[in-house]
Structure formats: C-alpha cells, structure tokens
C-alpha atoms as a PDB file:
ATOM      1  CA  UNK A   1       0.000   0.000   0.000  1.00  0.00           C
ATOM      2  CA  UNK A   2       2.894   2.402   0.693  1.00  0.00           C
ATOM      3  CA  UNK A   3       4.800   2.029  -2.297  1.00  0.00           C
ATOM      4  CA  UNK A   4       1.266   2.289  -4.455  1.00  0.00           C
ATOM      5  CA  UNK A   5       0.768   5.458  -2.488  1.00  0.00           C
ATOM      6  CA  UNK A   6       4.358   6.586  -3.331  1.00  0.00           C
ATOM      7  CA  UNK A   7       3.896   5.799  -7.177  1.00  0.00           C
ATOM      8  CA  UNK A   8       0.904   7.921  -7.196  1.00  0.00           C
ATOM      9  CA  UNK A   9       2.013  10.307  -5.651  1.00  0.00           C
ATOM     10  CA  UNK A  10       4.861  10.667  -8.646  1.00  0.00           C
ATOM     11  CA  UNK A  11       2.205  10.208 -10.788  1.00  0.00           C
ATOM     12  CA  UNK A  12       0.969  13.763  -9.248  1.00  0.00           C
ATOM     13  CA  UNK A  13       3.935  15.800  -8.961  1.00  0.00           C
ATOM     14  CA  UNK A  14       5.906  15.041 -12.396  1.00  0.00           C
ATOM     15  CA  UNK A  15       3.679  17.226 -14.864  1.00  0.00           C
ATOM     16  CA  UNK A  16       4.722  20.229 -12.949  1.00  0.00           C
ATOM     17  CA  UNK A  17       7.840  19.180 -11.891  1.00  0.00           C
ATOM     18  CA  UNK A  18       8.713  18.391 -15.684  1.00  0.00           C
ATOM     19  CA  UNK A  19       6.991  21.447 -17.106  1.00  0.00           C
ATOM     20  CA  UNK A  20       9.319  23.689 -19.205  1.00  0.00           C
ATOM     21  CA  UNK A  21      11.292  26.835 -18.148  1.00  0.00           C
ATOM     22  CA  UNK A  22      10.358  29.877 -19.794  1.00  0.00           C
ATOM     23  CA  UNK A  23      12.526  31.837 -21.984  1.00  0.00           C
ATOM     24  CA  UNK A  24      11.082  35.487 -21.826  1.00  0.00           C
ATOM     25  CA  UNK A  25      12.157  37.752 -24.890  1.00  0.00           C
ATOM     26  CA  UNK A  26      11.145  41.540 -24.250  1.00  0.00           C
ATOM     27  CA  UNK A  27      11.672  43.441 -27.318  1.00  0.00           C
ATOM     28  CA  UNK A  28      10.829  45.627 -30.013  1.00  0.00           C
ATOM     29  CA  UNK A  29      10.211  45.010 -33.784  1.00  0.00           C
ATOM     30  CA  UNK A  30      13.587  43.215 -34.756  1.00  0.00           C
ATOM     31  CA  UNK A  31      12.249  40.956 -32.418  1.00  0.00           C
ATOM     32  CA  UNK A  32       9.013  40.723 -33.136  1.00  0.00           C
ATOM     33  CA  UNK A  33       9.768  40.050 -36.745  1.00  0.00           C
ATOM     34  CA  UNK A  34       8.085  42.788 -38.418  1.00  0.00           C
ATOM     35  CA  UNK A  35       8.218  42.608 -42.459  1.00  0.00           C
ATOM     36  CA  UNK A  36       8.709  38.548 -42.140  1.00  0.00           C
ATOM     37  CA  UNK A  37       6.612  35.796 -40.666  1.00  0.00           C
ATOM     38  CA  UNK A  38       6.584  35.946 -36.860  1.00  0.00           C
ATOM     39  CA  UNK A  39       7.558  31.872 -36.998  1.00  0.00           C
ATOM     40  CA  UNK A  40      10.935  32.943 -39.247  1.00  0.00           C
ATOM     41  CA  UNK A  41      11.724  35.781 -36.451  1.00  0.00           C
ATOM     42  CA  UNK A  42      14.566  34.330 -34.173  1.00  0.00           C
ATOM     43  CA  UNK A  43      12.945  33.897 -31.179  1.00  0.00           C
ATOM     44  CA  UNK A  44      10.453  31.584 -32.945  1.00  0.00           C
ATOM     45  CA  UNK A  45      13.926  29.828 -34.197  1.00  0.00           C
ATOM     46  CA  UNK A  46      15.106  29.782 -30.444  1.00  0.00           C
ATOM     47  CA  UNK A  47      12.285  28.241 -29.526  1.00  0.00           C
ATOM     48  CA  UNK A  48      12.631  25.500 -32.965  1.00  0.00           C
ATOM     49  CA  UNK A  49      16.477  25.181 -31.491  1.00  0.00           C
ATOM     50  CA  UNK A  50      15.097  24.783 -27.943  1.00  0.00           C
ATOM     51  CA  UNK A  51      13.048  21.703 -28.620  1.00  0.00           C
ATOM     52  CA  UNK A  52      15.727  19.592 -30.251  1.00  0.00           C
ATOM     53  CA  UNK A  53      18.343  20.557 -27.814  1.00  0.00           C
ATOM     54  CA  UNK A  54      16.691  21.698 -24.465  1.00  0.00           C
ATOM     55  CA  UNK A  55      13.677  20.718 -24.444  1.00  0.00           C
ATOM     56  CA  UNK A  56      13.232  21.731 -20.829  1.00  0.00           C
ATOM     57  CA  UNK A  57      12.834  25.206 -21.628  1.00  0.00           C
ATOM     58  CA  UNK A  58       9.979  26.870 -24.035  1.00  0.00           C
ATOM     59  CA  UNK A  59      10.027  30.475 -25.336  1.00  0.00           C
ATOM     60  CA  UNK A  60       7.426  33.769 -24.556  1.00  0.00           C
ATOM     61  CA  UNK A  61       7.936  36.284 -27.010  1.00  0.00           C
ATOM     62  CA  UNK A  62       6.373  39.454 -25.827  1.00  0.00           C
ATOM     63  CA  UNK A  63       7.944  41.719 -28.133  1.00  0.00           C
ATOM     64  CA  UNK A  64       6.289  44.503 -29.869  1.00  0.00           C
ATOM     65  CA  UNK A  65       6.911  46.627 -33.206  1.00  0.00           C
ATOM     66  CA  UNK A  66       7.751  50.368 -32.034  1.00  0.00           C
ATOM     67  CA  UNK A  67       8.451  49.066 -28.152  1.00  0.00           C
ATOM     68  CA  UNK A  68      10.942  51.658 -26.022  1.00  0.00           C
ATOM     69  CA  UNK A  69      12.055  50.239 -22.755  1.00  0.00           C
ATOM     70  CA  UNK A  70       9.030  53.065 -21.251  1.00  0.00           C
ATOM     71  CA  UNK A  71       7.049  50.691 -22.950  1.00  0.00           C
ATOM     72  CA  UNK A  72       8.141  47.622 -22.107  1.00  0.00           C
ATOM     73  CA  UNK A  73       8.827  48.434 -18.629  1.00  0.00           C
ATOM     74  CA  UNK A  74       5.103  49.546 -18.232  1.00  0.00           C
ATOM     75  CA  UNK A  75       4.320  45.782 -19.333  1.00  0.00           C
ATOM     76  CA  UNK A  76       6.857  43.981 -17.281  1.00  0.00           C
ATOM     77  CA  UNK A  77       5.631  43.524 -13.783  1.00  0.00           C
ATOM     78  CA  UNK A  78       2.550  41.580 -15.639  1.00  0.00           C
ATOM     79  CA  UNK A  79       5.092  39.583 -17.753  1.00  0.00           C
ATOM     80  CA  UNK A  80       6.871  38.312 -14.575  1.00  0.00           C
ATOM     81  CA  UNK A  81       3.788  37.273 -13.132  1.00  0.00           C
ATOM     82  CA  UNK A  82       1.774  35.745 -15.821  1.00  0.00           C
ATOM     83  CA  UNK A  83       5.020  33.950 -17.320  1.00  0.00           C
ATOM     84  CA  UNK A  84       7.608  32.985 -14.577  1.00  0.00           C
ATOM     85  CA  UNK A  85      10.446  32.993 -16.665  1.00  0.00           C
ATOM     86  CA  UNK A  86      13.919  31.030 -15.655  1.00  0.00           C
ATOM     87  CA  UNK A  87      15.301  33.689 -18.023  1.00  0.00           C
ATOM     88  CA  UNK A  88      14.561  37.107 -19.549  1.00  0.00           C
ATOM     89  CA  UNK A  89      16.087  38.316 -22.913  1.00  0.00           C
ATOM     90  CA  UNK A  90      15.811  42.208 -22.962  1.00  0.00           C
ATOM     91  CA  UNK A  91      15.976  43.463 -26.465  1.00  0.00           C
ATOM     92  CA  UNK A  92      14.682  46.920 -26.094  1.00  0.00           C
ATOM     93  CA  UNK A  93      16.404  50.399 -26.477  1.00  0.00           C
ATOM     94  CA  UNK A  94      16.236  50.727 -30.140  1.00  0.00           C
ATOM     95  CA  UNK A  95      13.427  53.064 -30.329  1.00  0.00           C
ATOM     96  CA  UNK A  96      14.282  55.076 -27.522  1.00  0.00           C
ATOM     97  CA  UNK A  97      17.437  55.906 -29.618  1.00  0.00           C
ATOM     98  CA  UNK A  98      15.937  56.226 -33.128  1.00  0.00           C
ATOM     99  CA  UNK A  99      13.719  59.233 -31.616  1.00  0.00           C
ATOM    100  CA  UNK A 100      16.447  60.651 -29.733  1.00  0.00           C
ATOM    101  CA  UNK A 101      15.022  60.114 -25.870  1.00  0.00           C
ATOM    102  CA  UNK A 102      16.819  60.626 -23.021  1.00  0.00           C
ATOM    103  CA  UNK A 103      19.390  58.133 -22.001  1.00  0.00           C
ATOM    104  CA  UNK A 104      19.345  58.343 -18.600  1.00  0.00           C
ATOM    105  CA  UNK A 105      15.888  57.421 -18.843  1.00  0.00           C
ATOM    106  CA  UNK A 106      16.655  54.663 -20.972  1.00  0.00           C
ATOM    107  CA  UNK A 107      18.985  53.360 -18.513  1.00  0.00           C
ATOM    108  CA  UNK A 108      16.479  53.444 -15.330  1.00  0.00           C
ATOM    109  CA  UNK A 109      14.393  51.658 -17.591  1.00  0.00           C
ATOM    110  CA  UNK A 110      16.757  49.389 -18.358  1.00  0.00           C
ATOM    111  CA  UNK A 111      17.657  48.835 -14.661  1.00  0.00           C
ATOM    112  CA  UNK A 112      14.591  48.561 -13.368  1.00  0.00           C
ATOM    113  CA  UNK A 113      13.354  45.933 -15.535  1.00  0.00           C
ATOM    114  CA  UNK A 114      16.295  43.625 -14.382  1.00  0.00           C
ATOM    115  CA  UNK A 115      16.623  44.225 -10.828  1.00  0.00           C
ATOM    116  CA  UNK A 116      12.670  43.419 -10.897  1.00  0.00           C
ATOM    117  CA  UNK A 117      14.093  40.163 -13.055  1.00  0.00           C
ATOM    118  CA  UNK A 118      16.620  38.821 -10.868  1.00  0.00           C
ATOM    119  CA  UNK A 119      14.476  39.714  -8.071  1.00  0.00           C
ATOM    120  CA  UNK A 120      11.565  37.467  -9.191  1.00  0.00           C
ATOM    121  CA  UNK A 121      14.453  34.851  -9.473  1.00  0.00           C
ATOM    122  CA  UNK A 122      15.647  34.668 -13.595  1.00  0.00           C
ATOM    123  CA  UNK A 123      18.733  35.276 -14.885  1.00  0.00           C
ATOM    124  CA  UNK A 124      18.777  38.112 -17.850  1.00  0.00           C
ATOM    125  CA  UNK A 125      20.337  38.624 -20.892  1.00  0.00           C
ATOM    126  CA  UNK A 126      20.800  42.222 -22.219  1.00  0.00           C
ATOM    127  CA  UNK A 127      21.086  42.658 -25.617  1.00  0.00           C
ATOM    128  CA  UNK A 128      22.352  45.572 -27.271  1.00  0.00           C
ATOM    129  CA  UNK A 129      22.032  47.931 -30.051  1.00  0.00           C
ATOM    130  CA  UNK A 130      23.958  50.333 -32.118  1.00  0.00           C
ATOM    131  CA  UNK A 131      22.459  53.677 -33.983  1.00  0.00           C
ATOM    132  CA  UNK A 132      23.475  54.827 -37.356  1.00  0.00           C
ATOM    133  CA  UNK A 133      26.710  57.007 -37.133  1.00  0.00           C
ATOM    134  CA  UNK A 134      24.647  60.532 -38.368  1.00  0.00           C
ATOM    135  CA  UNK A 135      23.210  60.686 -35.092  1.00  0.00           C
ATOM    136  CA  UNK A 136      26.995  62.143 -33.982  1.00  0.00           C
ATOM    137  CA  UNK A 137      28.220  61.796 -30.444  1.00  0.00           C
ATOM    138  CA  UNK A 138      24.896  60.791 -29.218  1.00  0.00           C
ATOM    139  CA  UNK A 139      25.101  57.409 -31.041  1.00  0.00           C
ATOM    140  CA  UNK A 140      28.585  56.269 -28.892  1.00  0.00           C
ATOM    141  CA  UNK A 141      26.925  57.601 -25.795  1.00  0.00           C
ATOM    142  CA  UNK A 142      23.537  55.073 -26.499  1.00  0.00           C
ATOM    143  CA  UNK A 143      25.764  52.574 -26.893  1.00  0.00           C
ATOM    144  CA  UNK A 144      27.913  52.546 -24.219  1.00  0.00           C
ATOM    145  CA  UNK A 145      24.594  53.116 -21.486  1.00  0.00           C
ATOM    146  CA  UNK A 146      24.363  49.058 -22.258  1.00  0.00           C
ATOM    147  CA  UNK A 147      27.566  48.074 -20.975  1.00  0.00           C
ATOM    148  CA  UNK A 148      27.190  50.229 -18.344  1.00  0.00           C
ATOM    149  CA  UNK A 149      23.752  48.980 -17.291  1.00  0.00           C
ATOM    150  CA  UNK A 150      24.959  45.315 -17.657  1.00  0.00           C
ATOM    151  CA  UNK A 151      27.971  45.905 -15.282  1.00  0.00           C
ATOM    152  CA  UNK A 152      26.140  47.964 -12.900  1.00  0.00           C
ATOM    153  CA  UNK A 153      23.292  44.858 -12.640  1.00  0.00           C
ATOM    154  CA  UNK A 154      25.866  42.283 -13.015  1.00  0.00           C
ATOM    155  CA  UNK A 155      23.929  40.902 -15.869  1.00  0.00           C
ATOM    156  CA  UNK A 156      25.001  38.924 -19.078  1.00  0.00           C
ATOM    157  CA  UNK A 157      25.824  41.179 -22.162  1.00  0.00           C
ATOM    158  CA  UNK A 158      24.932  40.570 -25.490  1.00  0.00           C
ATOM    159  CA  UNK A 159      27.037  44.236 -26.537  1.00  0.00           C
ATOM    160  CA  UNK A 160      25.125  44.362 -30.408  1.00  0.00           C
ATOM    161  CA  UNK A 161      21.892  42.566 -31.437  1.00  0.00           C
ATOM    162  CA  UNK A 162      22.467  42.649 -35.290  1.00  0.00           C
ATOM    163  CA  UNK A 163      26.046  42.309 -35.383  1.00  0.00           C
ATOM    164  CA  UNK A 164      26.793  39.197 -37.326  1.00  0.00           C
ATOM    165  CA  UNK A 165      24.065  41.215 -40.185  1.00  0.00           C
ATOM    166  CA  UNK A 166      25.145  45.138 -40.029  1.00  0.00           C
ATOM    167  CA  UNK A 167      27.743  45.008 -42.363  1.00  0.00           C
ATOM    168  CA  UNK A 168      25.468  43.120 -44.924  1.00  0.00           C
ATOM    169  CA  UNK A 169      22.800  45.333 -46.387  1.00  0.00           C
ATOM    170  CA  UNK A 170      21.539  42.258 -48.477  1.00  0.00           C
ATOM    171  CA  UNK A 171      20.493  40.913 -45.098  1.00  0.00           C
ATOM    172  CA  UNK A 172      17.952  44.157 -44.479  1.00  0.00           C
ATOM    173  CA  UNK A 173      15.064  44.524 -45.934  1.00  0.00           C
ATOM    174  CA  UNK A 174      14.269  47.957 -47.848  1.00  0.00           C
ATOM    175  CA  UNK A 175      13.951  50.069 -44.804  1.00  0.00           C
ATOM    176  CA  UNK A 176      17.879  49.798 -44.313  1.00  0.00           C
ATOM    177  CA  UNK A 177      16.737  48.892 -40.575  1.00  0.00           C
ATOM    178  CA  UNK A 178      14.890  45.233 -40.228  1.00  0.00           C
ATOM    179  CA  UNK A 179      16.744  42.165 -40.928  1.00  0.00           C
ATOM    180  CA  UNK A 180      15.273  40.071 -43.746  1.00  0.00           C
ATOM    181  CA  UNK A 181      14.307  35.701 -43.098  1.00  0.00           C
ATOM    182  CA  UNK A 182      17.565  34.795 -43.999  1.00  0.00           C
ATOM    183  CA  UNK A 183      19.442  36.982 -41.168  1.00  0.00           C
ATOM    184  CA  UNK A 184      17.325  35.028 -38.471  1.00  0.00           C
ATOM    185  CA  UNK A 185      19.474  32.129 -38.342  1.00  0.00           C
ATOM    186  CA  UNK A 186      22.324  34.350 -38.200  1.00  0.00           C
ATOM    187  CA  UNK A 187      20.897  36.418 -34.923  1.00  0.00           C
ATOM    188  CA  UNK A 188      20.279  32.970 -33.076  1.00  0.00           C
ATOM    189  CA  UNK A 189      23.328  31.710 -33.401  1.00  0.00           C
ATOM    190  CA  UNK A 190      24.661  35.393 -32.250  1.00  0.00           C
ATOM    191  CA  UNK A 191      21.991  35.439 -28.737  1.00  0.00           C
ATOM    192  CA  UNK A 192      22.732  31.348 -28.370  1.00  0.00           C
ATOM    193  CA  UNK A 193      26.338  32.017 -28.027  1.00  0.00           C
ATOM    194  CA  UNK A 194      25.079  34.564 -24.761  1.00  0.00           C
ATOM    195  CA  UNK A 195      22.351  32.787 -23.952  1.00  0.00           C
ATOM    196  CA  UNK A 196      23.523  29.072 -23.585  1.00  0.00           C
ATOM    197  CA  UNK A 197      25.518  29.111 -20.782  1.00  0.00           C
ATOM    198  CA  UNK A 198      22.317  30.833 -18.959  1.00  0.00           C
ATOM    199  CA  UNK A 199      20.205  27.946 -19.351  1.00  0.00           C
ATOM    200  CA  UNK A 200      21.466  25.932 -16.284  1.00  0.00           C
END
C-alpha cells in the first residue's frame, strides 16, 4: 500500500515538476519580426532550437513593433507574473534611440526591468544595439549606457543585437533597418552564443 501510495504520488507531482522553463524575450520590432513571418523571427527559431536541444525550456515572445524600454517596462511587472520565466532576454532600447530620448531614462528603464528580473528569481540577458553614425556623439553615448547597465546589474551582455548582419545590407530589408528571413538564423546563433551558458 505504501509504495502504491508513493507511485501515485509521482504520478501527481511530475507534470509540474517536468513542465518547461520559460525563456522570456522583451523586445521591439527586430524581435518581433516585423516585415517577415513571426515563426521565421529568431525567437520563434530559439524556440525551434530549444526543442531539439533543451527541451526543458519553451520560449514567450512578448515583443512589440515600435516598443521603447518606457514601454516595455510599463508591461513587465505583468510579464513576470503571468510567465515565470527562468530567463529574460531584454531586447529593447532601439526606439528610444531612433527618436532621440533621453538616455538616462533609458537606462532606469533598463535597470529597473532587471533588478525586478533577478528579483523574481531569472537570470537576464541584455542585448544591445547600435544607432546609425549621423546621429553624432549621441550614437557612442547610447551605446555605451548598455555596458554600463549590464555591469552595474551584473547581468550577461549581449554588446550588439544585429552584429553578425550590419555590415550586410543584403540581409535588411528595404527600410535599411529590419533584418530580412535569412538573417534570423544568423541572430540565433549570435543570442545562443550569450544565452547558452544561462540555461542551467
């Protein structure tokens, strides 16, 4: 009778204690996959990728076309809650750039959305982004408030989002701005190389 009790009661715990950790991606439209299918859009491969080799952890995207980290700070407290991630990918920052906003509020953003992270207990990956060199001193000084953000929250650092594609205009689609399909693949293997040794 004990050990039928005991098999039941593994029976009972092992959906939840078997149920995947979630991968949270916060970000704006080059994560989001605007101009493309969302299911070609990287974290849609991540999540392809995640299945075959780690299939312990599944993937939220909650990014949004046009998202600044004003935005997706507004939306992250319900995020937290609703998703529990093990992990959180921020990917946002591009917008606040691209319309010039201020960067120390871009940084509290920043901040506060992973010291509420690692509070709720996931790890975060910050990923970030470079601005076309016309936008003069105020492009180095965007993209150094990510390193500084990561070091100050003692956070992993992805430094440039589209690196492997920026040098590759074939790989943008007419806007000059959005990656096409065919630079997904490229941008997982870029956040996998970050975002592997995360996924304990």
């Amino acid at each position: 009778m004990r050990a039928f009790l005991f098999l039941l009661s593994l029976l009972v715990v092992a959906p939840s204690a078997f149920a995947a950790k979630t991968i949270l991606v916060m970000g704006d439209s080059l994560s989001a996959g605007y101009g493309i299918r969302p299911q070609q859009a990287w974290p849609s491969l991540l999540a392809e990728r995640l299945a075959d080799e780690r299939p312990d952890y599944s993937v939220a995207n909650l990014s949004i076309s046009g998202e600044t980290t004003a935005g997706g700070r507004s939306r992250f407290t319900a995020a937290l809650a609703e998703h529990k991630p093990a992990v959180v990918i921020l990917a946002l920052g591009a917008n606040d750039g691209l319309r010039g906003l201020p960067l120390k509020q871009m940084e509290n953003n920043l901040e506060t959305m992973i010291a509420a992270a690692q509070k709720a207990g996931a790890r975060v990956l910050l990923a970030g982004m470079r601005l076309p060199p016309n936008y003069g001193p105020y492009a180095e000084q965007f993209f150094q408030r990510f390193g500084s953000v990561a070091r100050a929250e003692k956070t992993a650092y992805l430094p440039f989002l589209l690196e492997p594609v920026a040098s590759r205009p074939e790989l943008f689609q007419a806007d000059g701005l959005h990656p096409t399909a065919a630079a997904q693949p490229l941008l997982l293997d870029h956040v996998w190389t970050a975002l592997r040794p995360l996924l304990k």
